[in-house]
C-alpha atoms as a PDB file:
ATOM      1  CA  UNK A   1       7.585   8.936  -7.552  1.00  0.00           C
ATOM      2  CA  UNK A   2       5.270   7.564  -4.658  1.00  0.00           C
ATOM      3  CA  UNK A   3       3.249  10.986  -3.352  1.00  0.00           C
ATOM      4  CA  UNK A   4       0.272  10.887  -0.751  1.00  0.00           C
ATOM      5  CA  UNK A   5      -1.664  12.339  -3.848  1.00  0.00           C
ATOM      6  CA  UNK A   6      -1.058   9.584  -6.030  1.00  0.00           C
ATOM      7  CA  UNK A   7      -1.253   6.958  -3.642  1.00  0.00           C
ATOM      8  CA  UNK A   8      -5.112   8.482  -2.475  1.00  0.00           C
ATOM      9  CA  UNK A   9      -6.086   8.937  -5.889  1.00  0.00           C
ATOM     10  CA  UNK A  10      -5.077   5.178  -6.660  1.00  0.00           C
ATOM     11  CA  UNK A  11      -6.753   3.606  -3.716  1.00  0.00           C
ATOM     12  CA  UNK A  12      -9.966   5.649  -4.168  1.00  0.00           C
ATOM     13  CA  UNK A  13     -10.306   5.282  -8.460  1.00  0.00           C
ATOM     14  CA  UNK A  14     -13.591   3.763  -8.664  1.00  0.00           C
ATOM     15  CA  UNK A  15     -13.221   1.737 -11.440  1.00  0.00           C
ATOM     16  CA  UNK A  16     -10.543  -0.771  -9.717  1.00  0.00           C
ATOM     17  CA  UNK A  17     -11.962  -3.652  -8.624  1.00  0.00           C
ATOM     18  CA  UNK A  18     -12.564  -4.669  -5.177  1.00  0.00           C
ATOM     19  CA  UNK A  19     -13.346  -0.933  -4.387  1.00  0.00           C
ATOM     20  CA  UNK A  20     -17.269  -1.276  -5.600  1.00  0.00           C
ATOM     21  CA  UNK A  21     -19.456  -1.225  -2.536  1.00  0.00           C
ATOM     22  CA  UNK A  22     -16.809  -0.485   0.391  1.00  0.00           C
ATOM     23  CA  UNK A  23     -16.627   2.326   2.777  1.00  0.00           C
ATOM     24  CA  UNK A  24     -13.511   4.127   2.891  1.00  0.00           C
ATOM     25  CA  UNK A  25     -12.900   2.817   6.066  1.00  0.00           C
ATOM     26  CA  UNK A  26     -13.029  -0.490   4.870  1.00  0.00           C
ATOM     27  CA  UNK A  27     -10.869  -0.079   1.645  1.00  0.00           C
ATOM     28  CA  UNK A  28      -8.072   1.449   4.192  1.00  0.00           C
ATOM     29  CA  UNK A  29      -8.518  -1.384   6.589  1.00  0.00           C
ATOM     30  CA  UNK A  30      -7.866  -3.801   3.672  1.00  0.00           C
ATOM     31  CA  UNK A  31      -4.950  -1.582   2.281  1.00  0.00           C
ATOM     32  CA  UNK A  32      -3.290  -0.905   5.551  1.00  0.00           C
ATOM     33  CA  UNK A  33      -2.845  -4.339   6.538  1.00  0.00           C
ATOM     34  CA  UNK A  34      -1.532  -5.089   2.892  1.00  0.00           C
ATOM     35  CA  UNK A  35       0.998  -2.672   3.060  1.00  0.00           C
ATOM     36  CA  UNK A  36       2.117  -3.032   6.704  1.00  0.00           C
ATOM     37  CA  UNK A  37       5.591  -3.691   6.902  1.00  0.00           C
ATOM     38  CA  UNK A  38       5.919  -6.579   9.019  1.00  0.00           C
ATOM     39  CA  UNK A  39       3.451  -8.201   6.599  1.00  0.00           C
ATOM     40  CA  UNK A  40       5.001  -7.026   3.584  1.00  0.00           C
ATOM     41  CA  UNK A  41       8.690  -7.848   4.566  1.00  0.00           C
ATOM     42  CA  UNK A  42       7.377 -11.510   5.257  1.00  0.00           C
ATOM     43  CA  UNK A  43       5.506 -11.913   1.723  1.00  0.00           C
ATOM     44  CA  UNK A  44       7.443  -9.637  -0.548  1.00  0.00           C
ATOM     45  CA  UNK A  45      11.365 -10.011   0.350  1.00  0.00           C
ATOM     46  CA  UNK A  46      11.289 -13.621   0.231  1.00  0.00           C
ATOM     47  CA  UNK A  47      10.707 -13.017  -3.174  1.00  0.00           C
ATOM     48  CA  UNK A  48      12.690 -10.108  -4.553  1.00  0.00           C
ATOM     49  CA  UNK A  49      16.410 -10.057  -5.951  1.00  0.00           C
ATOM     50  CA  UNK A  50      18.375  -8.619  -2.952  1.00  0.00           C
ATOM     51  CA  UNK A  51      19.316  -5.807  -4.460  1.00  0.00           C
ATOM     52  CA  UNK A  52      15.915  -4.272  -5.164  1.00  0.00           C
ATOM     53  CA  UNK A  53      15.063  -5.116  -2.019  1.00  0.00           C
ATOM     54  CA  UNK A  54      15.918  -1.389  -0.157  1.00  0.00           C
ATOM     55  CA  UNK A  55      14.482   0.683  -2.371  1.00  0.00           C
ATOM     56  CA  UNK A  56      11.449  -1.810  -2.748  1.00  0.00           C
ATOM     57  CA  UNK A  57      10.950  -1.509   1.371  1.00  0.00           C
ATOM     58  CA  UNK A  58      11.424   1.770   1.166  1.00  0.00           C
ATOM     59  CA  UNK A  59       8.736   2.179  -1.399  1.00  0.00           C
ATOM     60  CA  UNK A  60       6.146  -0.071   0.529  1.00  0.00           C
ATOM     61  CA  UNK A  61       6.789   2.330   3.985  1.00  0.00           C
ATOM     62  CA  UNK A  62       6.208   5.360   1.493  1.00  0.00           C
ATOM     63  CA  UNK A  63       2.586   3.819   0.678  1.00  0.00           C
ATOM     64  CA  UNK A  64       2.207   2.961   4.266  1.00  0.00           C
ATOM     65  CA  UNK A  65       2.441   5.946   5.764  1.00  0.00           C
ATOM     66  CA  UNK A  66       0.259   7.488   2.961  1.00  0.00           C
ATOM     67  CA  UNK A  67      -2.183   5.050   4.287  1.00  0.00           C
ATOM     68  CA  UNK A  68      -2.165   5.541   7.666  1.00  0.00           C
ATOM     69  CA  UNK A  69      -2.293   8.864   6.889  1.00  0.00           C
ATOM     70  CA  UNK A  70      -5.519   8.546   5.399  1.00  0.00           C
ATOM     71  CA  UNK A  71      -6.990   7.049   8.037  1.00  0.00           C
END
């Protein structure tokens, strides 16, 4: 299950790469314009199975909001 926890726990785990030497702020910036949905929708459903696809865009707006909420 996608949770605000989980989602700020997994964005801030230091030993991911691309997270050494960037500011939170930065790291979000990066994130929340991964995870937008306009930008997702136009890179991800193209390549899904159309019946993933609802739960999969639902999914992606769960970790967007997370994001935005840690902004």
């Amino acid at each position: 299950e996608i949770s605000y926890k989980r989602v700020r726990e997994f964005l801030f785990y230091p030993v991911r790469p691309g997270v050494e030497n960037k500011t939170r702020k930065e790291l979000l910036k990066i994130k929340i314009l991964r995870w937008h949905p306009d930008r997702f929708d136009s890179l991800i459903a193209p390549r899904m199975k159309e019946e993933d696809w609802p739960k999969t865009k639902q999914a992606a707006g769960t970790v967007a909001r997370c994001i935005t909420r840690l902004m």
